[in-house]
Protein backbone atom coordinates (compact mmCIF):
# COMPACT_ATOMS: atom_id res chain seq x y z
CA UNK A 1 0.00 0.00 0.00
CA UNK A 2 1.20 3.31 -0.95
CA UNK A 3 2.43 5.18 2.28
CA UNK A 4 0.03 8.73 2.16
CA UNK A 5 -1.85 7.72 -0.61
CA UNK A 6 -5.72 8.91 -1.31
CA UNK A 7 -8.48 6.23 -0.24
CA UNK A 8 -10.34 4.53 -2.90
CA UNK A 9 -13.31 4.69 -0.82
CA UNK A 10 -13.92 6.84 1.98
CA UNK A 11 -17.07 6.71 4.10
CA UNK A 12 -18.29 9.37 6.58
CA UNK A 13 -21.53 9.67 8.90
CA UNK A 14 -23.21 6.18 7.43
CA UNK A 15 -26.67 5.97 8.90
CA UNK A 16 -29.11 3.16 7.99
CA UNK A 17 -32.41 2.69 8.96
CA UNK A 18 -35.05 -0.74 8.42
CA UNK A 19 -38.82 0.81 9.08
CA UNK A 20 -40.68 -2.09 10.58
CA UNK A 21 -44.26 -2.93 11.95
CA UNK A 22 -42.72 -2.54 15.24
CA UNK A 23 -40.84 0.54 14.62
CA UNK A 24 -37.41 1.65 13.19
CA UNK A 25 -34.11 -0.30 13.86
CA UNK A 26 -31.01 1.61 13.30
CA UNK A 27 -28.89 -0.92 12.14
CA UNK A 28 -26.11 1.31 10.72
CA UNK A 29 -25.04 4.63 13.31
CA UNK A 30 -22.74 7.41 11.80
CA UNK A 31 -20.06 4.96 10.84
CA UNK A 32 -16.78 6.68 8.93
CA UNK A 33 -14.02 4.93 7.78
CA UNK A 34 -11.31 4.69 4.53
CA UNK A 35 -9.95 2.15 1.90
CA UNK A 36 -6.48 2.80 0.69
CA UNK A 37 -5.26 1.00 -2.71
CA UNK A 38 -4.08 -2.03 -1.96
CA UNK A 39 -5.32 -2.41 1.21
CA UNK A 40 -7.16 -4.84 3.09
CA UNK A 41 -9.61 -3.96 5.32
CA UNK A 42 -10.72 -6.59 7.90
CA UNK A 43 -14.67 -5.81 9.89
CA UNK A 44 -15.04 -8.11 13.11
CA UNK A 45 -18.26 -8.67 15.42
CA UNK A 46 -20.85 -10.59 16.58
CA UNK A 47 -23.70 -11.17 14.11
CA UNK A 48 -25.92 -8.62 14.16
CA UNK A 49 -23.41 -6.20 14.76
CA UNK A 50 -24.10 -4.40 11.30
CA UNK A 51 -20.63 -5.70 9.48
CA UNK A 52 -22.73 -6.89 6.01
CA UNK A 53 -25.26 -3.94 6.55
CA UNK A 54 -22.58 -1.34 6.53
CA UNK A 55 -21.23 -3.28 3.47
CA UNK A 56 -24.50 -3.49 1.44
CA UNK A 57 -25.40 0.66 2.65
CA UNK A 58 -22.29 1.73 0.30
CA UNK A 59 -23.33 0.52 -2.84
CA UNK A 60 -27.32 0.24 -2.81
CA UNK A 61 -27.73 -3.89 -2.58
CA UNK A 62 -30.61 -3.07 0.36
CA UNK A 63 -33.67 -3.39 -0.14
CA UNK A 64 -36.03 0.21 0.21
CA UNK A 65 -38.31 0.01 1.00
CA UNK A 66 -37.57 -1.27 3.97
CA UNK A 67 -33.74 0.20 4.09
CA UNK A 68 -33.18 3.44 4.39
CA UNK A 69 -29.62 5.24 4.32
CA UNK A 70 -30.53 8.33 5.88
CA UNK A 71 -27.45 9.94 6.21
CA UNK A 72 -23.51 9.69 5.51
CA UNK A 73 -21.24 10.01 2.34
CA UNK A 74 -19.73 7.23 0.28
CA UNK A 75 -16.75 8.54 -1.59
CA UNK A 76 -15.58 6.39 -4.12
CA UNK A 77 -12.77 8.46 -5.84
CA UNK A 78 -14.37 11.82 -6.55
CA UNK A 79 -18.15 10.28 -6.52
CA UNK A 80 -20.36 10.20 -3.93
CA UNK A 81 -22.36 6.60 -4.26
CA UNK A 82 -25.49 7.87 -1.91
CA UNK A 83 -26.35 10.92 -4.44
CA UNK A 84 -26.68 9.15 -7.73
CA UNK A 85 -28.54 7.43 -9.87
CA UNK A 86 -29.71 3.57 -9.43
CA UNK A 87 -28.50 2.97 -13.15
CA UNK A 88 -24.88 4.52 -12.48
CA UNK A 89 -24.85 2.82 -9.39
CA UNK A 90 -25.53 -0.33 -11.19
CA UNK A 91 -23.13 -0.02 -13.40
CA UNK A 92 -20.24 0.86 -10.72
CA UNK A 93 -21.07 -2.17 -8.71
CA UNK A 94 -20.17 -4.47 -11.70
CA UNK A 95 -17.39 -2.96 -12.82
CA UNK A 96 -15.75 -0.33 -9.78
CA UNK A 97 -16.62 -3.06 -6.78
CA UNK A 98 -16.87 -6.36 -6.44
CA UNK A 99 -18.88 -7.96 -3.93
CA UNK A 100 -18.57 -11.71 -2.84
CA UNK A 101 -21.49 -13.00 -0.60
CA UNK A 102 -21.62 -15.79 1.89
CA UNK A 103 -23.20 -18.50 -0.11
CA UNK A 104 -22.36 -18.91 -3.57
CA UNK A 105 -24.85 -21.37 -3.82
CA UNK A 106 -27.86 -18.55 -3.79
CA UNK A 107 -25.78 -16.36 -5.13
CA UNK A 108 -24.88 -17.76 -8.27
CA UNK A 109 -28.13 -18.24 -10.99
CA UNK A 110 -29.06 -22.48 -11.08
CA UNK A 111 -30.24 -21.85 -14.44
CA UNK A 112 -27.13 -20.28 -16.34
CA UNK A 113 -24.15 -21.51 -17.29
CA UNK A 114 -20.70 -20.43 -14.86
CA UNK A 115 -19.35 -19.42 -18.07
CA UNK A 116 -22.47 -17.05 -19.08
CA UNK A 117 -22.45 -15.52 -15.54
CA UNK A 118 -18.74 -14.90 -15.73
CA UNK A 119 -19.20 -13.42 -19.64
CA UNK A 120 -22.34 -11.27 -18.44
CA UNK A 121 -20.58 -8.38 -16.28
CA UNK A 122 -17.64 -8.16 -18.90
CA UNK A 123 -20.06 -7.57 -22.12
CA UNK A 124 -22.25 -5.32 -20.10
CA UNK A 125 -19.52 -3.24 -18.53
CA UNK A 126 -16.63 -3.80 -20.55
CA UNK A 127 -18.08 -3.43 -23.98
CA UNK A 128 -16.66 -7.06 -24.92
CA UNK A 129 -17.63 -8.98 -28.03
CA UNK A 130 -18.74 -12.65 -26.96
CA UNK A 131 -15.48 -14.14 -28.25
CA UNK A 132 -13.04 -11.68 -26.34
CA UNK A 133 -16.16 -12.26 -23.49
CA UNK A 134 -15.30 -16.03 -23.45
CA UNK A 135 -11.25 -15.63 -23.88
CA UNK A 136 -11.67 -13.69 -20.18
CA UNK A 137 -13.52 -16.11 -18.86
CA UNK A 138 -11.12 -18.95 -19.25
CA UNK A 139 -8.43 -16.29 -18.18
CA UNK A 140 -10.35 -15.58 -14.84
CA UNK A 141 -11.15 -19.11 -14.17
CA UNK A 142 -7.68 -20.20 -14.68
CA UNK A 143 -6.67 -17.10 -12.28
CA UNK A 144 -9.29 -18.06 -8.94
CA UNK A 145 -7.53 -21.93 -9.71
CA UNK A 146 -10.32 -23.71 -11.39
CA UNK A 147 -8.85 -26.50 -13.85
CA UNK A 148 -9.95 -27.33 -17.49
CA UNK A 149 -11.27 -23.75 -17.14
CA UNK A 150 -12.72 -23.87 -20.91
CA UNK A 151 -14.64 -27.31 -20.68
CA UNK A 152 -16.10 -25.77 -16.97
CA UNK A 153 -17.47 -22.33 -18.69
CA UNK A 154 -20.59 -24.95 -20.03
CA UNK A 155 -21.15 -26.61 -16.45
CA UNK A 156 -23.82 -24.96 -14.17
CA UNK A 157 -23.33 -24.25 -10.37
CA UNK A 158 -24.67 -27.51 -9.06
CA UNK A 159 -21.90 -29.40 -11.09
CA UNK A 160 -19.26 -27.65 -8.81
CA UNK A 161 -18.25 -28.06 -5.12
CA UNK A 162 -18.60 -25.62 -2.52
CA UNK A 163 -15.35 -24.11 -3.00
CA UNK A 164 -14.82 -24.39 -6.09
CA UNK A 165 -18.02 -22.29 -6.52
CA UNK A 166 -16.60 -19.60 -4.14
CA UNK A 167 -13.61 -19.52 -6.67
CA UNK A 168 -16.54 -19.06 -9.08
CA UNK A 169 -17.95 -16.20 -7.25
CA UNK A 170 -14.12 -14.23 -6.70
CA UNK A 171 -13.90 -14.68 -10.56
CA UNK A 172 -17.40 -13.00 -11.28
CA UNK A 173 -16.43 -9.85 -8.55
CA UNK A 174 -12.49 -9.60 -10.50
CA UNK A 175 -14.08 -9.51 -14.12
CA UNK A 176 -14.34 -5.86 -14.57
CA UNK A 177 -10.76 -5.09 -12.42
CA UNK A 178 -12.50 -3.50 -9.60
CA UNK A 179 -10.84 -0.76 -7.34
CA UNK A 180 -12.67 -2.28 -3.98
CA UNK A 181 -13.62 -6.17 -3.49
CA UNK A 182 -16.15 -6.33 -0.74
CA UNK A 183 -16.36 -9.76 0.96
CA UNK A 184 -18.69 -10.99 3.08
CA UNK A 185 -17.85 -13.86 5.39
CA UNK A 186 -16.64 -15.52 2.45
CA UNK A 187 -15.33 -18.71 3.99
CA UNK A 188 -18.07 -19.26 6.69
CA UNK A 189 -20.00 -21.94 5.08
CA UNK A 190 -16.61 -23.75 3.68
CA UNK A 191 -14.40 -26.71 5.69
CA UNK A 192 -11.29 -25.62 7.18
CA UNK A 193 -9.18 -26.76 4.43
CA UNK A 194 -10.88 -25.30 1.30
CA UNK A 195 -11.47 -22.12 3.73
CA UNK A 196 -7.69 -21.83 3.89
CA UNK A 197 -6.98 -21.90 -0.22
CA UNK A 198 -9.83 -19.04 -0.66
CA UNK A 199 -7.71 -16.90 2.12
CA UNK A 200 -4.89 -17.82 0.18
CA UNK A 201 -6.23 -17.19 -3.27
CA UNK A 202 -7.27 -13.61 -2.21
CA UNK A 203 -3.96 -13.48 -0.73
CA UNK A 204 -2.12 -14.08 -3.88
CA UNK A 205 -5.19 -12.09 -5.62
CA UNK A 206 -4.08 -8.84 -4.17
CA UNK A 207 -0.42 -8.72 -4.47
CA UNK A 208 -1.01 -9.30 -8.18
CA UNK A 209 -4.14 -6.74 -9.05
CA UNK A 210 -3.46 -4.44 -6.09
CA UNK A 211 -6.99 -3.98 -5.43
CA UNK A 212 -8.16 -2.89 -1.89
CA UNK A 213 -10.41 -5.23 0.08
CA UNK A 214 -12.68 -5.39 2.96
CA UNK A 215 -13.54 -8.94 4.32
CA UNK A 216 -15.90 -8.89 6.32
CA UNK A 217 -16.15 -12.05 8.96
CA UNK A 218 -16.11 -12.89 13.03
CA UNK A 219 -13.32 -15.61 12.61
CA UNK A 220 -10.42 -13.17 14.17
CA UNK A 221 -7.18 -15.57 13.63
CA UNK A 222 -8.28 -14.76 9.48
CA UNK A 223 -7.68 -11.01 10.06
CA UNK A 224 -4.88 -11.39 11.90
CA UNK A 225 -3.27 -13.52 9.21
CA UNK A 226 -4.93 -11.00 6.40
CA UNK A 227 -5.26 -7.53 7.22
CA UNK A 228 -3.54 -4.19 7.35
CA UNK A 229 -6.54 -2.83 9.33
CA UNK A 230 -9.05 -3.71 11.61
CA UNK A 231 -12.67 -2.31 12.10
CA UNK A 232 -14.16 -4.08 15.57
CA UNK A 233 -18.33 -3.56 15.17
CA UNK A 234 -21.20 -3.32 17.75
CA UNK A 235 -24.53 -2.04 18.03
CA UNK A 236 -23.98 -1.03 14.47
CA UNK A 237 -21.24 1.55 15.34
CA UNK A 238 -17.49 1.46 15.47
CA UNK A 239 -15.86 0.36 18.49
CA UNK A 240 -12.69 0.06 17.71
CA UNK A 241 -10.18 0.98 14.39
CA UNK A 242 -6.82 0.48 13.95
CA UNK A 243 -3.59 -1.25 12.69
CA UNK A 244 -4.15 -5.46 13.09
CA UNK A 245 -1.18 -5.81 15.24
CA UNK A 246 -1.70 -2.69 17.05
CA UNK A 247 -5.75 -3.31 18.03
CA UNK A 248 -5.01 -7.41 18.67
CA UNK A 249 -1.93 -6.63 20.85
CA UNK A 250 -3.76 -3.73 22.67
CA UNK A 251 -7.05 -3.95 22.82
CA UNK A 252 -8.76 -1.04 24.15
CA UNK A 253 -12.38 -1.35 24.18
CA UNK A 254 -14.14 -4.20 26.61
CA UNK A 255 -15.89 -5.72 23.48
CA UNK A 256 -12.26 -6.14 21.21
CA UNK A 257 -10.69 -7.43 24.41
CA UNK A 258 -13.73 -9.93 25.06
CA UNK A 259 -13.80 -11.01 21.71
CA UNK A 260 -10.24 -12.21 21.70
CA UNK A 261 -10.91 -13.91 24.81
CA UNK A 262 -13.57 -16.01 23.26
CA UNK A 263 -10.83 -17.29 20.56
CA UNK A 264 -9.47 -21.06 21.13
CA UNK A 265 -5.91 -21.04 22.57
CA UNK A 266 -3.79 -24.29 21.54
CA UNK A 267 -1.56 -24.22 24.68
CA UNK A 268 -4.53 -24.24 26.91
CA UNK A 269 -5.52 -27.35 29.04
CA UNK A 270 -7.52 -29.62 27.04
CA UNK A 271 -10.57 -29.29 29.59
CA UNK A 272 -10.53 -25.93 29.80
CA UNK A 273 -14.00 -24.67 28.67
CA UNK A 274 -14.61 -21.85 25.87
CA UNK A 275 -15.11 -18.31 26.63
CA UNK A 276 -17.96 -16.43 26.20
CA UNK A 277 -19.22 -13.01 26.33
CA UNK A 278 -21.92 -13.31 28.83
CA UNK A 279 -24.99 -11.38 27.69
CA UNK A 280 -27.05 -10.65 24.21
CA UNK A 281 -26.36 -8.18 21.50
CA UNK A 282 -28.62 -4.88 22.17
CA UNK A 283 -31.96 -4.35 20.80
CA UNK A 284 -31.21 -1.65 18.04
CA UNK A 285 -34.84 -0.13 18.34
CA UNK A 286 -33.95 3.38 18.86
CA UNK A 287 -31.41 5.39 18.16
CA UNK A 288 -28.14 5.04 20.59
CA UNK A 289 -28.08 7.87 23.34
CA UNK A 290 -25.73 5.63 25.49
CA UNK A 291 -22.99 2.73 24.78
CA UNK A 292 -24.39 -0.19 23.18
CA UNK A 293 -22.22 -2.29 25.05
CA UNK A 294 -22.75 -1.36 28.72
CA UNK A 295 -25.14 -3.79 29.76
CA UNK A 296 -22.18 -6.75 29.13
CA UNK A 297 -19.18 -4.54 30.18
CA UNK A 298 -17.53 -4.85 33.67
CA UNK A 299 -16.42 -1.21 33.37
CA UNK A 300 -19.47 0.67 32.79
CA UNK A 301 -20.27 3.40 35.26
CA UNK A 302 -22.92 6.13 34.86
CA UNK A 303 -21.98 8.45 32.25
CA UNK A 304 -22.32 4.87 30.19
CA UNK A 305 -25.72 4.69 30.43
CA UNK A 306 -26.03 8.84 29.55
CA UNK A 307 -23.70 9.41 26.69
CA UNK A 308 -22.94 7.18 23.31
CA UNK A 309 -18.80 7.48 23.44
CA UNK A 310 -17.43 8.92 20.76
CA UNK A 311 -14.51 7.78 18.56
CA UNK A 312 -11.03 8.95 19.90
CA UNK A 313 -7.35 8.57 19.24
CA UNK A 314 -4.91 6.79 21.46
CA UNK A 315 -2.41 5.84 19.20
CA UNK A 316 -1.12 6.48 15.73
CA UNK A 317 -3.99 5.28 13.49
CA UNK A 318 -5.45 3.87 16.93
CA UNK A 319 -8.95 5.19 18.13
CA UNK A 320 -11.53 3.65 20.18
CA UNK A 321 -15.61 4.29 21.34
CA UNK A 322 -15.06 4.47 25.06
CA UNK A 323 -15.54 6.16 28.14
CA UNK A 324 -13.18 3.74 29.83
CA UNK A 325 -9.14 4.22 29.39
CA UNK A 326 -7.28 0.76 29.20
CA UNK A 327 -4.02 2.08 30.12
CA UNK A 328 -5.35 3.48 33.78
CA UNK A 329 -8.41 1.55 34.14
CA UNK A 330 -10.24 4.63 35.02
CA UNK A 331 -12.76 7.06 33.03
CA UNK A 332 -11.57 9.05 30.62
């Protein structure tokens, strides 16, 4: 990454809103953030925590009604994604940003062809004829590892395995060379060995292209084996940003330093028992006057309950939603 150099995508104030029967839920509250090129991006947190939300918010894949980004600004180079048009939007999320989902399964059409799906995005956006189309196919199935790349453009999805489909999926979000790949929890519903090729795949993926990323997941040892950066979610806010090795080594908010807690140690006693974070995720019915995470922190004290913390910096690159200080254990 390019020490000092622009962000690809830079995201201020992003507030999103589901209207329900029962009321509103702010799922999404004044998060800000940047992509550099080149860089990768990792967003950690329990589910329901607003990771894919966020994600989705940026480049108009919700559904309104009942979504509703009521406020922020998505910068994508010098264009702000939450004041144009559907139809330009549609045409920078094939070819600008990539998105992979969790399940390639529903995400990839039963009824084409790999090949077609793959071919789609690059005559649309690209302007390609069917035979250059079909030529960058092969090319992009070859690059995601997929062997005897032309006889698999005919096969459908069902004809490949779960991670081979994923591979699938990477190659339809790299068609059009995108500046940001988005994915979400990409590995989730994979085995632990097939999980570890797609990490490595995107891996390799990046130093080649130099595209930036955000992967969004809750498996912690990934980012810490992927990412420059780290975004820690809750309550659909940021609670903590910063450097990998910096936030993992240093955790400063309750919730980061729970979280790592909760992950499996291999030097531990065989019968000691998993950590959890006692408690449940907050009800995101109204908008947050007070820290979403009091009600499971042993730090909270009163102004907790009166005042949603704001972001600040304690370190270079380093800033954290808290009314608690680490480093003295006291308020701040």
């Amino acid at each position: 990454m390019p020490d000092g150099a622009l962000p690809v995508l830079d995201v201020k104030n992003l507030k999103t809103v589901f209207h329900t029967r029962s009321g509103d839920i702010h799922a999404v509250n004044s998060v800000s953030f940047d992509l550099r090129p080149g860089e990768l991006l990792g967003v950690v947190g329990e589910s329901g925590s607003g990771k894919s939300v966020t994600m989705m918010s940026l480049i108009g894949l919700l559904p309104s009604p009942p979504a509703e980004v009521r406020e922020g600004q998505v910068m994508l180079g010098d264009q702000d994604l939450l004041k144009i048009g559907e139809e330009r939007l549609r045409a920078i999320r094939g070819r600008d940003v990539g998105f992979v989902f969790q399940d390639p399964m529903t995400s990839l059409n039963p009824v084409f062809t790999v090949g077609f799906q793959i071919m789609e995005p690059l005559r649309r956006h690209m302007g390609m004829d069917k035979k250059r189309a079909r030529k960058r196919a092969v090319e992009l199935l070859e690059l995601v590892g997929i062997p005897d790349a032309e006889r698999r453009l005919k096969d459908f999805p069902h004809q490949f395995s779960g991670g081979m489909r994923q591979r699938v999926m990477i190659a339809i979000a790299l068609a059009c060379d995108p500046k940001v790949l988005i994915a979400d929890e990409p590995t989730t519903a994979l085995d632990v060995t097939i999980q570890a090729q797609i990490i490595e795949l995107v891996k390799d993926l990046r130093e080649k292209l130099g595209m930036a990323i955000i992967w969004i997941t809750h498996d912690l040892g990934v980012i810490a084996g992927i990412a420059d950066r780290v975004m820690v979610m809750y309550g659909g806010q940021v609670a903590e940003h910063g450097p990998v090795r910096e936030v993992f080594a240093n955790p400063a908010h309750p919730y980061t330093r729970a979280l790592l807690k909760t992950v499996p140690k291999l030097r531990e006693p065989r019968a000691e028992k998993l950590r959890v974070i006692e408690g449940q995720p907050p009800m995101l019915g109204a908008h947050p006057a007070a820290c979403p995470f009091r009600a499971r922190c042993a730090h909270a004290f009163d102004r907790c309950a009166r005042e949603n913390p704001a972001r600040r910096l304690i370190g270079k690159g380093h800033d954290v939603a808290c009314h608690w200080d680490h480093r003295t254990g006291e308020p701040t």
